[in-house]
C-alpha atoms as a PDB file:
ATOM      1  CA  UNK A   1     123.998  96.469  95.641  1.00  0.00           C
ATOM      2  CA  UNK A   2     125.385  92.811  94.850  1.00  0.00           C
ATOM      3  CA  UNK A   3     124.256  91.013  92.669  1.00  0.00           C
ATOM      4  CA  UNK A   4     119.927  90.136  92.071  1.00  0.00           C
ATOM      5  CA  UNK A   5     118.195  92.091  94.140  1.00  0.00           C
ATOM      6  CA  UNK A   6     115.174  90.536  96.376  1.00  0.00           C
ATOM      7  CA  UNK A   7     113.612  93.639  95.895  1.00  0.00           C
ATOM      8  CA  UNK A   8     112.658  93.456  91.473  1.00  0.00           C
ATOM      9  CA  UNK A   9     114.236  96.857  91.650  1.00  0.00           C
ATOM     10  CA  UNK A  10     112.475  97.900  94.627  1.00  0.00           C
ATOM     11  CA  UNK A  11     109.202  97.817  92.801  1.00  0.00           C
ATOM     12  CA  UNK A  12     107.236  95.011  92.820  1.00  0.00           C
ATOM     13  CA  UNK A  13     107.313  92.566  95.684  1.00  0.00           C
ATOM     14  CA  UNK A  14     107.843  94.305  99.501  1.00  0.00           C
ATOM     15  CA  UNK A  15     110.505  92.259 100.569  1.00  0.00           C
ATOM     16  CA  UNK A  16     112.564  94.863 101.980  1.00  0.00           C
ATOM     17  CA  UNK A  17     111.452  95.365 106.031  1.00  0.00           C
ATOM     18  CA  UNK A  18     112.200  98.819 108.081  1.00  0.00           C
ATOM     19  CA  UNK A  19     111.189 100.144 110.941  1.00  0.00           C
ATOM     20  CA  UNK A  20     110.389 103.755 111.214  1.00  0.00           C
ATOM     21  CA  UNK A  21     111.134 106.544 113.653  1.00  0.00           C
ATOM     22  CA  UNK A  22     109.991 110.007 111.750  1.00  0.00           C
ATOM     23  CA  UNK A  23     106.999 109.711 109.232  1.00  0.00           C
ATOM     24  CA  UNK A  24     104.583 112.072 107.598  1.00  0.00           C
ATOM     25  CA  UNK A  25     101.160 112.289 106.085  1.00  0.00           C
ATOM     26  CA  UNK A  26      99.900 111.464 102.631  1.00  0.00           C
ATOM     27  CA  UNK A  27     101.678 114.222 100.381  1.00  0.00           C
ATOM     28  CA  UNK A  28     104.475 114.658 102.431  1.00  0.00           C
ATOM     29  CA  UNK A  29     106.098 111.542 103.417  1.00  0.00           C
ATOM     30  CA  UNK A  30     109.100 110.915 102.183  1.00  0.00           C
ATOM     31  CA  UNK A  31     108.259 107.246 101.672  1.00  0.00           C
ATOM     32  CA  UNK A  32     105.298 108.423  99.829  1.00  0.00           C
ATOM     33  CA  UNK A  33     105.478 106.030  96.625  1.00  0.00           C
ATOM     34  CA  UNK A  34     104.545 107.768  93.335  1.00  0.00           C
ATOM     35  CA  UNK A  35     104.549 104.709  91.730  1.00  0.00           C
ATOM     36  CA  UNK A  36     101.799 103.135  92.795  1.00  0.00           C
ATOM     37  CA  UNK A  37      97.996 102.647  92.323  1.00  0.00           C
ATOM     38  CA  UNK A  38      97.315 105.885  93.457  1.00  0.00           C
ATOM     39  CA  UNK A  39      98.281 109.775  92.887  1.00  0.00           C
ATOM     40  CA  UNK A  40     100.153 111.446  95.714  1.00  0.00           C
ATOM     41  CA  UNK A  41      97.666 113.368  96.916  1.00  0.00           C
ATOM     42  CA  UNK A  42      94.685 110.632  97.079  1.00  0.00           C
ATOM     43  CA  UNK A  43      94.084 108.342  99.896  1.00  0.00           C
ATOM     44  CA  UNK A  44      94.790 104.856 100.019  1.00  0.00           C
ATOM     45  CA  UNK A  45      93.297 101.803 101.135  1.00  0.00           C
ATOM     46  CA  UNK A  46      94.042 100.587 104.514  1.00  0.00           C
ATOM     47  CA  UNK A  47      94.734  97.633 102.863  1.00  0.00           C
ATOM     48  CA  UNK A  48      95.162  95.659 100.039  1.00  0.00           C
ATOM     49  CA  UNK A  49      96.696  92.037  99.052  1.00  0.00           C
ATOM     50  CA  UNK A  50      97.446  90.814  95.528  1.00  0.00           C
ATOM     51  CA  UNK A  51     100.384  89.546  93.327  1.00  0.00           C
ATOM     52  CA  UNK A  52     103.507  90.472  91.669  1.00  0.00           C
ATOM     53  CA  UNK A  53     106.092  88.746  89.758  1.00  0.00           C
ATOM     54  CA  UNK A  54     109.102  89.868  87.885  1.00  0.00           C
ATOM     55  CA  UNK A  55     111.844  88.366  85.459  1.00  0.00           C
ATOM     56  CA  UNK A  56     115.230  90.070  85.495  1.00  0.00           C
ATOM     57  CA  UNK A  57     118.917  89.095  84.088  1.00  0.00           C
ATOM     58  CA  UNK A  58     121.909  90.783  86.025  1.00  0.00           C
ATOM     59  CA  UNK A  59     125.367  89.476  86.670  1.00  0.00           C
ATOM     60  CA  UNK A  60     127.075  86.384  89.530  1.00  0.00           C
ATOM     61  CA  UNK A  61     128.581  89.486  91.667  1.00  0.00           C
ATOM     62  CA  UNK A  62     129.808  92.955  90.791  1.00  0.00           C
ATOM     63  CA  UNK A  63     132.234  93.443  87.965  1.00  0.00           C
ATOM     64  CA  UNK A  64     131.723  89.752  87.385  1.00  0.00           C
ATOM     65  CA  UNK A  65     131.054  88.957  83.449  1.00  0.00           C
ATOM     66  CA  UNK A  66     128.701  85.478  84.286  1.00  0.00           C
ATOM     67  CA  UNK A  67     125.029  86.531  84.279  1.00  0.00           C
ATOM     68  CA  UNK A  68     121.847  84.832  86.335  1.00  0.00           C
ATOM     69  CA  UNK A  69     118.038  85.090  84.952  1.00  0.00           C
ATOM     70  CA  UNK A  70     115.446  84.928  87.851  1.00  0.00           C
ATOM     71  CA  UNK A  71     111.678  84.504  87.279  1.00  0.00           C
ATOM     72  CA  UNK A  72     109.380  84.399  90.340  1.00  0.00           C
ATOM     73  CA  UNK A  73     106.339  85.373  91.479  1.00  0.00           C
ATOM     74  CA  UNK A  74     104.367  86.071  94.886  1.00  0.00           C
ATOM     75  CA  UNK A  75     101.761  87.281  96.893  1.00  0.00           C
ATOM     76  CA  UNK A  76     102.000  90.605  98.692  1.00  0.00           C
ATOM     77  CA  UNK A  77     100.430  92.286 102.117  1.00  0.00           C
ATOM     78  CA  UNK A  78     100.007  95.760 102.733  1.00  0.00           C
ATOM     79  CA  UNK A  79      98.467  97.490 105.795  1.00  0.00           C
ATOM     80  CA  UNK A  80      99.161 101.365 106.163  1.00  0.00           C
ATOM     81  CA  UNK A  81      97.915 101.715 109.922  1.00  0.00           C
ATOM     82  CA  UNK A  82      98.369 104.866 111.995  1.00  0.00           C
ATOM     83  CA  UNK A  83     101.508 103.191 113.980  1.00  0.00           C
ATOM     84  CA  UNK A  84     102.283  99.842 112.193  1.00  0.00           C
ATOM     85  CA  UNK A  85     102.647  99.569 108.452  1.00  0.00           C
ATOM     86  CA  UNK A  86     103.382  96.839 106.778  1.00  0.00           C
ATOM     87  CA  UNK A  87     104.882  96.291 102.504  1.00  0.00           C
ATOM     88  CA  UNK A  88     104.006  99.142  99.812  1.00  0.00           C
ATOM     89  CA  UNK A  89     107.711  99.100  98.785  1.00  0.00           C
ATOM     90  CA  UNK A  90     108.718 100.815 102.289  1.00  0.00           C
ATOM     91  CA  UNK A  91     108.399  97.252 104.112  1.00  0.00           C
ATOM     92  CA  UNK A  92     107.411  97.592 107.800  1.00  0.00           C
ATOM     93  CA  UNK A  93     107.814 100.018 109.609  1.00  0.00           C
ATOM     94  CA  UNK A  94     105.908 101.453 113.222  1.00  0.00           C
ATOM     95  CA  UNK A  95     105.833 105.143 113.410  1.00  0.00           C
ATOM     96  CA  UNK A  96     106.799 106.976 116.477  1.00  0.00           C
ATOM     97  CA  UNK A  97     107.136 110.606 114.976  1.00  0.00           C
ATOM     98  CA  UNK A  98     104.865 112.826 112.330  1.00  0.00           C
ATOM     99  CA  UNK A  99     105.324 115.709 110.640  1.00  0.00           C
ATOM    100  CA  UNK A 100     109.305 115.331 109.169  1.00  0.00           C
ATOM    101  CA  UNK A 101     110.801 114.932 105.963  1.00  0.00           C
ATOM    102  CA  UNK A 102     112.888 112.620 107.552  1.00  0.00           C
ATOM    103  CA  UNK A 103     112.429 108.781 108.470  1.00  0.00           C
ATOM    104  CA  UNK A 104     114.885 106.481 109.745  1.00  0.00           C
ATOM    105  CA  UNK A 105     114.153 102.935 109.066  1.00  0.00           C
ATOM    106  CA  UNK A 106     115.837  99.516 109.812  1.00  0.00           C
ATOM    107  CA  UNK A 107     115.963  97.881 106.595  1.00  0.00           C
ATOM    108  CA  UNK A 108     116.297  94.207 105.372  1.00  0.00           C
ATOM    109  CA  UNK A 109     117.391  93.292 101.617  1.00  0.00           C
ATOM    110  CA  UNK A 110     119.272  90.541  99.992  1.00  0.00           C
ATOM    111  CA  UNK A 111     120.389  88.801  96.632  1.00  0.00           C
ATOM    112  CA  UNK A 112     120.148  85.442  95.647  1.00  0.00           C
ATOM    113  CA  UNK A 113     122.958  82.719  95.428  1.00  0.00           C
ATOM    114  CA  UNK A 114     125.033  82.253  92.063  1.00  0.00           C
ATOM    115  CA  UNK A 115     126.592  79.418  90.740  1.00  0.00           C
ATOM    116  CA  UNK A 116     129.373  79.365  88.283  1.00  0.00           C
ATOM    117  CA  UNK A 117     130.390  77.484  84.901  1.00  0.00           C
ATOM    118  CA  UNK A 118     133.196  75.312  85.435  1.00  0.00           C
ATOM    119  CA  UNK A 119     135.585  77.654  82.977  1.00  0.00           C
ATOM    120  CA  UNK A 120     134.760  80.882  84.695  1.00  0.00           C
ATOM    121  CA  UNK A 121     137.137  82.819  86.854  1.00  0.00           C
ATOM    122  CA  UNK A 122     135.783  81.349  89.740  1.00  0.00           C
ATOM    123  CA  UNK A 123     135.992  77.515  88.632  1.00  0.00           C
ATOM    124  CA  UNK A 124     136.994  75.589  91.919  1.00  0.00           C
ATOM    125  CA  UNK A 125     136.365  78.486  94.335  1.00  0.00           C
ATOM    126  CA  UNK A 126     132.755  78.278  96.817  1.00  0.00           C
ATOM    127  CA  UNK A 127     129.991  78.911  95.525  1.00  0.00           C
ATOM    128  CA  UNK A 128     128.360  82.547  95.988  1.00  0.00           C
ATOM    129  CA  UNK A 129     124.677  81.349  98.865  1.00  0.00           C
ATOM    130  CA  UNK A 130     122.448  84.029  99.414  1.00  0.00           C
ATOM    131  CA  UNK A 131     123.179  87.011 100.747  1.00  0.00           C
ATOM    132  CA  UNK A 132     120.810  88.731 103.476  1.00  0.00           C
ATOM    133  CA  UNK A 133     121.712  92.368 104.742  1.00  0.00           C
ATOM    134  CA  UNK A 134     120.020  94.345 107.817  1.00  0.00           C
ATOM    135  CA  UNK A 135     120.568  98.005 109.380  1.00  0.00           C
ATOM    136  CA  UNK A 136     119.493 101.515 109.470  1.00  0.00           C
ATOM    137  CA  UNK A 137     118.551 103.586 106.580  1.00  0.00           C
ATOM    138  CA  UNK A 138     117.986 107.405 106.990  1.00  0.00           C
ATOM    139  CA  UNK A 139     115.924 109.005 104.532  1.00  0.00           C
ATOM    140  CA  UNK A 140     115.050 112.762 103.940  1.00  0.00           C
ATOM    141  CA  UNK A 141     112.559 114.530 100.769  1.00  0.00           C
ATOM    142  CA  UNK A 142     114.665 116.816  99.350  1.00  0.00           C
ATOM    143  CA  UNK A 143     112.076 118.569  97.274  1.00  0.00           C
ATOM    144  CA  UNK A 144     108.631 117.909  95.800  1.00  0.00           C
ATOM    145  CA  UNK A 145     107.259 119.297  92.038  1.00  0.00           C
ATOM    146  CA  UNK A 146     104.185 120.143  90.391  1.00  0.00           C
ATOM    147  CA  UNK A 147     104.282 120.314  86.514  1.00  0.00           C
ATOM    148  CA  UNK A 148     102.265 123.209  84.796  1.00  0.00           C
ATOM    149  CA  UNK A 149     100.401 120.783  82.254  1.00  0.00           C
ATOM    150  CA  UNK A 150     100.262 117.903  85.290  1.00  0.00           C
ATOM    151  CA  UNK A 151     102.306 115.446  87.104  1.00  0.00           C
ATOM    152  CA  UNK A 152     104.232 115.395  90.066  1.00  0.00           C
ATOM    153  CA  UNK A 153     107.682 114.276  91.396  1.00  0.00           C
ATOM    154  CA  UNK A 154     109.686 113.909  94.014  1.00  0.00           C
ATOM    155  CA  UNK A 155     113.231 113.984  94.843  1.00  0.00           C
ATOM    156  CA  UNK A 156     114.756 111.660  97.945  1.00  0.00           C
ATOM    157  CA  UNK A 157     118.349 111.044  99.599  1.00  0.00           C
ATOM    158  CA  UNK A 158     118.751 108.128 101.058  1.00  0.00           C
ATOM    159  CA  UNK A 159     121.775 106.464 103.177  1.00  0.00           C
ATOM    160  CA  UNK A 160     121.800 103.027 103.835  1.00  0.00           C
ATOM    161  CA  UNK A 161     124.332 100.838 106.705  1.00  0.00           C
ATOM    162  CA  UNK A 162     123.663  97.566 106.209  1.00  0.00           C
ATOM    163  CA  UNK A 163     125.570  94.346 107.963  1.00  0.00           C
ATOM    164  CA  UNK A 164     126.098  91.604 105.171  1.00  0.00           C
ATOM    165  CA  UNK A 165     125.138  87.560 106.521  1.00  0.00           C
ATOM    166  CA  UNK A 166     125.578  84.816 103.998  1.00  0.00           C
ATOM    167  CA  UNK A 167     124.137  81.667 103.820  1.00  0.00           C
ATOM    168  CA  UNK A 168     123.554  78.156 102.506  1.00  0.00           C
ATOM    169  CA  UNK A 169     120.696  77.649 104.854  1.00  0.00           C
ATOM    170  CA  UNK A 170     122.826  74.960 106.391  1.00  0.00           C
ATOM    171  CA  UNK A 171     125.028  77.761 108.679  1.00  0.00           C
ATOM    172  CA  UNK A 172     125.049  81.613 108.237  1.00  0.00           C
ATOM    173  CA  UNK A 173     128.117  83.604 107.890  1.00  0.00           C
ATOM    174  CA  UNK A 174     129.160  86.982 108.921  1.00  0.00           C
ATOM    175  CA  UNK A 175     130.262  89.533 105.964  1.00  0.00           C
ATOM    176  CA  UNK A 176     131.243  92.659 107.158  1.00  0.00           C
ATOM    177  CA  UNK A 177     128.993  95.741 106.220  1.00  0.00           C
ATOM    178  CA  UNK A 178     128.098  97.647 102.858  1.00  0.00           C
ATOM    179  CA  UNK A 179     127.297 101.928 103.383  1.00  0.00           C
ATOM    180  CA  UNK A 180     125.218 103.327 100.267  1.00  0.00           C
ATOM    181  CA  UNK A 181     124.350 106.875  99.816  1.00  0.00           C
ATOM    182  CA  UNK A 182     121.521 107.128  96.919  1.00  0.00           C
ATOM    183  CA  UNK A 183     119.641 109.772  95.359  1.00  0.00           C
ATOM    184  CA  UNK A 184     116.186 109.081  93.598  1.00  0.00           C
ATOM    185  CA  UNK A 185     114.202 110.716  91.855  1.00  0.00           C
ATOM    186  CA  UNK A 186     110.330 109.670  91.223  1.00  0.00           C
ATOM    187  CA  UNK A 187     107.990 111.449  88.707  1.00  0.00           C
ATOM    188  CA  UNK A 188     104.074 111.169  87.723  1.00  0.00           C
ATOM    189  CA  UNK A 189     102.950 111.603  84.676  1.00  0.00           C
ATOM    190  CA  UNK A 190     106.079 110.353  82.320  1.00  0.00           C
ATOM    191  CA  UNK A 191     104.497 109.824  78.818  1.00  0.00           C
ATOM    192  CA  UNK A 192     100.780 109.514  79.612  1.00  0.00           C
ATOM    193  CA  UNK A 193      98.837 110.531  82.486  1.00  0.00           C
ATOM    194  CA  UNK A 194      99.243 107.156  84.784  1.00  0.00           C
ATOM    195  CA  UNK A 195     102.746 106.333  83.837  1.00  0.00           C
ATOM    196  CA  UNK A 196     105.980 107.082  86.517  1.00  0.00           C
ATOM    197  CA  UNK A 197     109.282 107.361  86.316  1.00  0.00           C
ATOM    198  CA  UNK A 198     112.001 106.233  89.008  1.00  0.00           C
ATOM    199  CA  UNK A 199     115.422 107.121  89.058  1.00  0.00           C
ATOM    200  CA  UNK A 200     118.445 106.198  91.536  1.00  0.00           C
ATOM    201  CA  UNK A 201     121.684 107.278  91.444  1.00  0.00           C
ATOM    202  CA  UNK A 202     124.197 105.122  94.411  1.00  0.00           C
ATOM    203  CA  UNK A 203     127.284 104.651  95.220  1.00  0.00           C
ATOM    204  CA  UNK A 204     128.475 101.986  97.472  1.00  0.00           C
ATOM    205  CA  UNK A 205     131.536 101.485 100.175  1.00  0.00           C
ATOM    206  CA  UNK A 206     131.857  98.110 101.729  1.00  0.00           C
ATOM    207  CA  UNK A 207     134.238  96.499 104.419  1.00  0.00           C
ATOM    208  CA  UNK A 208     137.009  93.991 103.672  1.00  0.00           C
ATOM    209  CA  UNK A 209     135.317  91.260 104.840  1.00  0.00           C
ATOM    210  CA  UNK A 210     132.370  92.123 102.658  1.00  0.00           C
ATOM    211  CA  UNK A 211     134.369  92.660  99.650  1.00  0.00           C
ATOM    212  CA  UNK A 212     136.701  89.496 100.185  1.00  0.00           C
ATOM    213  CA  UNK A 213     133.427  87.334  99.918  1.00  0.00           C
ATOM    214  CA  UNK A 214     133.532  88.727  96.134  1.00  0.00           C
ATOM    215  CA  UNK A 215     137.547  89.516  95.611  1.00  0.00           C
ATOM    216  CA  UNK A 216     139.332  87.540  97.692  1.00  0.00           C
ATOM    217  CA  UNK A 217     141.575  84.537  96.368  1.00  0.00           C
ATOM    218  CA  UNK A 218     142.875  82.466  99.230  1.00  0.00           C
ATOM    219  CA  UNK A 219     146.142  80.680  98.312  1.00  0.00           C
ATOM    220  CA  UNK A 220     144.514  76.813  97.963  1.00  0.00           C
ATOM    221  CA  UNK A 221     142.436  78.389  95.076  1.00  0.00           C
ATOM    222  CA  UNK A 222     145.046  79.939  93.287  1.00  0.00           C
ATOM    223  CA  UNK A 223     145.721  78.453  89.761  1.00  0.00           C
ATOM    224  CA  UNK A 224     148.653  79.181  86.912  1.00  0.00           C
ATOM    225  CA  UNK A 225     145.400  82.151  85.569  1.00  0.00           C
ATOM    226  CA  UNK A 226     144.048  83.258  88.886  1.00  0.00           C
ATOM    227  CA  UNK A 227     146.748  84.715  91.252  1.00  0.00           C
ATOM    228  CA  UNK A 228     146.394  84.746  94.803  1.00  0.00           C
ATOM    229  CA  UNK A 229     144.589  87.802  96.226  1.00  0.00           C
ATOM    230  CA  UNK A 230     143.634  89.172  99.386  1.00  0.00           C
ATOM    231  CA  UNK A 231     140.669  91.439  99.221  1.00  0.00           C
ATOM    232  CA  UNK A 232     140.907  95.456 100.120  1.00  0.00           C
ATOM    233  CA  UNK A 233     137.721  97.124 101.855  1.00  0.00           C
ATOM    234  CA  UNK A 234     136.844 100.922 100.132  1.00  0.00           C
ATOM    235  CA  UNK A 235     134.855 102.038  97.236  1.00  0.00           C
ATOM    236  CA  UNK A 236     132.852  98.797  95.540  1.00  0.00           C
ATOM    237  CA  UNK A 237     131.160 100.946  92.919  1.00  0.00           C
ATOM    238  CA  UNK A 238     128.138 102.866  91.629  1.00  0.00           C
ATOM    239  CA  UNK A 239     124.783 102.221  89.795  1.00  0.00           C
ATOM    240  CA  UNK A 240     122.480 104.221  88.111  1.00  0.00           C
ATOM    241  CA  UNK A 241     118.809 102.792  87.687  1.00  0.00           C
ATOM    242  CA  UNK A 242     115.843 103.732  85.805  1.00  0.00           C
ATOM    243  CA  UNK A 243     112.338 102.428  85.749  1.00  0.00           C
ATOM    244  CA  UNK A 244     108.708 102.945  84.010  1.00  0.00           C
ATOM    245  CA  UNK A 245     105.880 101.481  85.837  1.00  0.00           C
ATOM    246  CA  UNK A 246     102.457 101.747  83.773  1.00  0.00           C
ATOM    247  CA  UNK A 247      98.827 100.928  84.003  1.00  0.00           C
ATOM    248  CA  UNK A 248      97.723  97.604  82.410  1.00  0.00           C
ATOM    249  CA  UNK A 249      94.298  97.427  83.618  1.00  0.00           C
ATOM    250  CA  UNK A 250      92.532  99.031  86.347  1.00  0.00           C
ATOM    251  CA  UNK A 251      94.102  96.646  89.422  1.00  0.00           C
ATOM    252  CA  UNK A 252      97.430  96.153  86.986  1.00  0.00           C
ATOM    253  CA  UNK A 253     100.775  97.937  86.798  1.00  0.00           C
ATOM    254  CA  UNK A 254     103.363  96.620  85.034  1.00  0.00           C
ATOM    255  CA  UNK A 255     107.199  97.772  85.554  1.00  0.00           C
ATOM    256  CA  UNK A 256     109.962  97.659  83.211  1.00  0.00           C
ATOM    257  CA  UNK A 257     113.359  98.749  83.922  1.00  0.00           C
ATOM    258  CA  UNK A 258     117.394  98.015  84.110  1.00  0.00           C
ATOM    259  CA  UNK A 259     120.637  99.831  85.245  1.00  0.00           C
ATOM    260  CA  UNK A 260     124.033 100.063  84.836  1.00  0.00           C
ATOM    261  CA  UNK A 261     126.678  99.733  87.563  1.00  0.00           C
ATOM    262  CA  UNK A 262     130.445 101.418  87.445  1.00  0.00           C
ATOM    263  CA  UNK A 263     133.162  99.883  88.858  1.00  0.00           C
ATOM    264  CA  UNK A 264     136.346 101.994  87.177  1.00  0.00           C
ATOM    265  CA  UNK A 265     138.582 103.120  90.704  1.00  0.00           C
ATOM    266  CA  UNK A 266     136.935 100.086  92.772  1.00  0.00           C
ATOM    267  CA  UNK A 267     139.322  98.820  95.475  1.00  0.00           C
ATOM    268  CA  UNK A 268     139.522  95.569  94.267  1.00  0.00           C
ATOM    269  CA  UNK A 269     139.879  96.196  90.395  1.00  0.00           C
ATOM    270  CA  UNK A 270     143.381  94.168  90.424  1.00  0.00           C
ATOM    271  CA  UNK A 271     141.371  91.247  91.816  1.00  0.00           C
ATOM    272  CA  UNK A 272     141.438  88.219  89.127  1.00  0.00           C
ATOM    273  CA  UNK A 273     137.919  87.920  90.092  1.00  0.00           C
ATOM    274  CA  UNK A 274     137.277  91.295  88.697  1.00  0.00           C
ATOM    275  CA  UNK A 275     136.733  91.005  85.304  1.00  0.00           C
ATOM    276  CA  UNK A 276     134.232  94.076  84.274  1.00  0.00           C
ATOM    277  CA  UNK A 277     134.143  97.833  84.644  1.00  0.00           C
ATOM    278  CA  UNK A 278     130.672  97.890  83.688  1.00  0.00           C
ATOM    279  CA  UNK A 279     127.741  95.801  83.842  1.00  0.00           C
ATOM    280  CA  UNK A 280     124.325  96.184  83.159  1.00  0.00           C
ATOM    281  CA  UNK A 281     121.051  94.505  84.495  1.00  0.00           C
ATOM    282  CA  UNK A 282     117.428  94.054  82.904  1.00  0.00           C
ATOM    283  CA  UNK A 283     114.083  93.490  84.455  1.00  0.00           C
ATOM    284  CA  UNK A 284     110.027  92.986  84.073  1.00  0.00           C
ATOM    285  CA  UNK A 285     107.425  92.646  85.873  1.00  0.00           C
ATOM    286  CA  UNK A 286     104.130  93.306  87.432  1.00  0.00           C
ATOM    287  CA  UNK A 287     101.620  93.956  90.313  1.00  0.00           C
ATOM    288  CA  UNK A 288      98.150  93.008  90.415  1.00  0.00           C
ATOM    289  CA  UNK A 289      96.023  94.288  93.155  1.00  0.00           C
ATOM    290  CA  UNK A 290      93.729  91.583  94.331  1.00  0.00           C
ATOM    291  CA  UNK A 291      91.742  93.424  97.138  1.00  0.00           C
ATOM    292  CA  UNK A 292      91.558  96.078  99.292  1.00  0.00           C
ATOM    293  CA  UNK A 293      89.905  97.676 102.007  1.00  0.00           C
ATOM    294  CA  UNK A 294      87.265 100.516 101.886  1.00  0.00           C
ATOM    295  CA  UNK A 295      88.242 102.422 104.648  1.00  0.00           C
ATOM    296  CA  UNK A 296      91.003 104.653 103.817  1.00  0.00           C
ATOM    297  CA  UNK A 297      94.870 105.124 105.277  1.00  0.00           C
ATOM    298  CA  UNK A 298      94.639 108.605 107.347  1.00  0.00           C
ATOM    299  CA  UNK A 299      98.641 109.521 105.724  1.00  0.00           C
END
């Protein structure tokens, strides 16, 4: 996805909303985090509020060579009711079906605005606001595992349709629409007995509106080193992520984790705005649970 994610990976604060048709119970939901607080096959609390924060360096836009280090923290809200459920890294969703490994969600994500050195490629062109994205996301368990000397994992395909809205908080523009197939894999039991792995494999296709906001050099910007350019829609490019969340004290998980995007064959590659064929991002941070309820989550 472009550029820093709202999501610290996806791991620690649940800033990314759905709302889902086709749910299961505990050890068989496909939105079943392993990892969390608990194993898969425990029950947990209703609900339970605490905070996370997270520092991570990835790049202006993708195949862009300018970076952008974020550090912020904030509180978090989960409630895992029968119907309505709310943050847990599957946002909030109200659940209509049981008994499926599949659950279709309408998702929210975003990234946060960039700004860029006066002798960068983008010198004189608008600056990059935030970008917000909403739509459906379909996702089915492909298989679970049990290891012989312990652990668990589980492996997920996801597919994502998201329209693309930027903005300066002054107006809000329209930016076409991103697709993103992904495949992720989550494991218990990496290392030591409390430690998880999560792995993602995506690729992402985007509109030509969506990729001009990146690509696109309209002919007042054009310079005697940046050409005029008008942007392509197609293939944007694919990432590969990896992350190890582990126990720092009883209420404490810490996450550490980066990824690597590809961007050789991208339909914008003759772009003067693309300057990279691979990037990489880094990121740390935590969750500490606060509080939580007694009574138990019936999934």
């Amino acid at each position: 996805m472009p550029r820093c994610k709202l999501t610290f990976f996806a791991l620690v604060l649940p800033v990314v909303f759905s709302f889902s048709a086709l749910a299961n119970t505990a050890n068989n939901s496909p939105q079943r985090d392993l990892t969390g607080f608990e194993n898969a096959d425990e029950s947990q609390p209703l609900w339970e509020f605490g905070v996370g924060g997270a520092s991570f360096n990835t790049t202006n836009y993708p195949a862009s060579s300018e970076r952008n280090a974020v550090t912020l923290a904030a509180p978090y809200v989960v409630y895992r009711g029968d119907i309505f459920r709310v943050g847990g890294g599957n946002g909030v969703r109200a659940v209509v079906v049981e008994k499926s490994d599949f659950e279709l969600d309408l998702s929210v994500g975003g990234a946060f605005s960039a700004k860029s050195e006066d002798d960068s490629v983008r010198a004189g062109m608008p600056e990059l606001d935030y970008l917000f994205e909403i739509g459906p996301q379909l996702l089915y368990r492909i298989k679970d595992y049990e290891f012989e000397h312990g652990g668990d994992a589980r492996l997920n395909a996801r597919l994502q349709a998201r329209a693309a809205f930027s903005s300066d908080f002054n107006q809000i523009d329209q930016r076409g629409f991103v697709i993103q197939p992904t495949l992720t894999y989550q494991q218990r039991g990496v290392f030591f007995k409390e430690t998880s792995l999560n792995t993602a494999l995506s690729l992402t296709y985007a509109s030509e509106k969506f990729q001009a906001y990146y690509y696109q050099v309209d002919p007042e910007f054009a310079t005697s080193t940046r050409s005029a350019y008008n942007a392509k829609g197609g293939y944007l490019g694919s990432e590969l992520s990896m992350s190890i969340s582990f126990p720092i004290a009883d209420k404490v998980r810490g996450f550490v984790g980066g990824s690597a995007k590809f961007f050789q064959g991208a339909a914008n590659q003759d772009s003067p705005l693309y300057e990279k064929e691979v990037t990489y991002s880094l990121g740390i941070g935590f969750v500490w649970r606060l509080y939580e309820s007694e009574t138990k989550a019936s999934w």
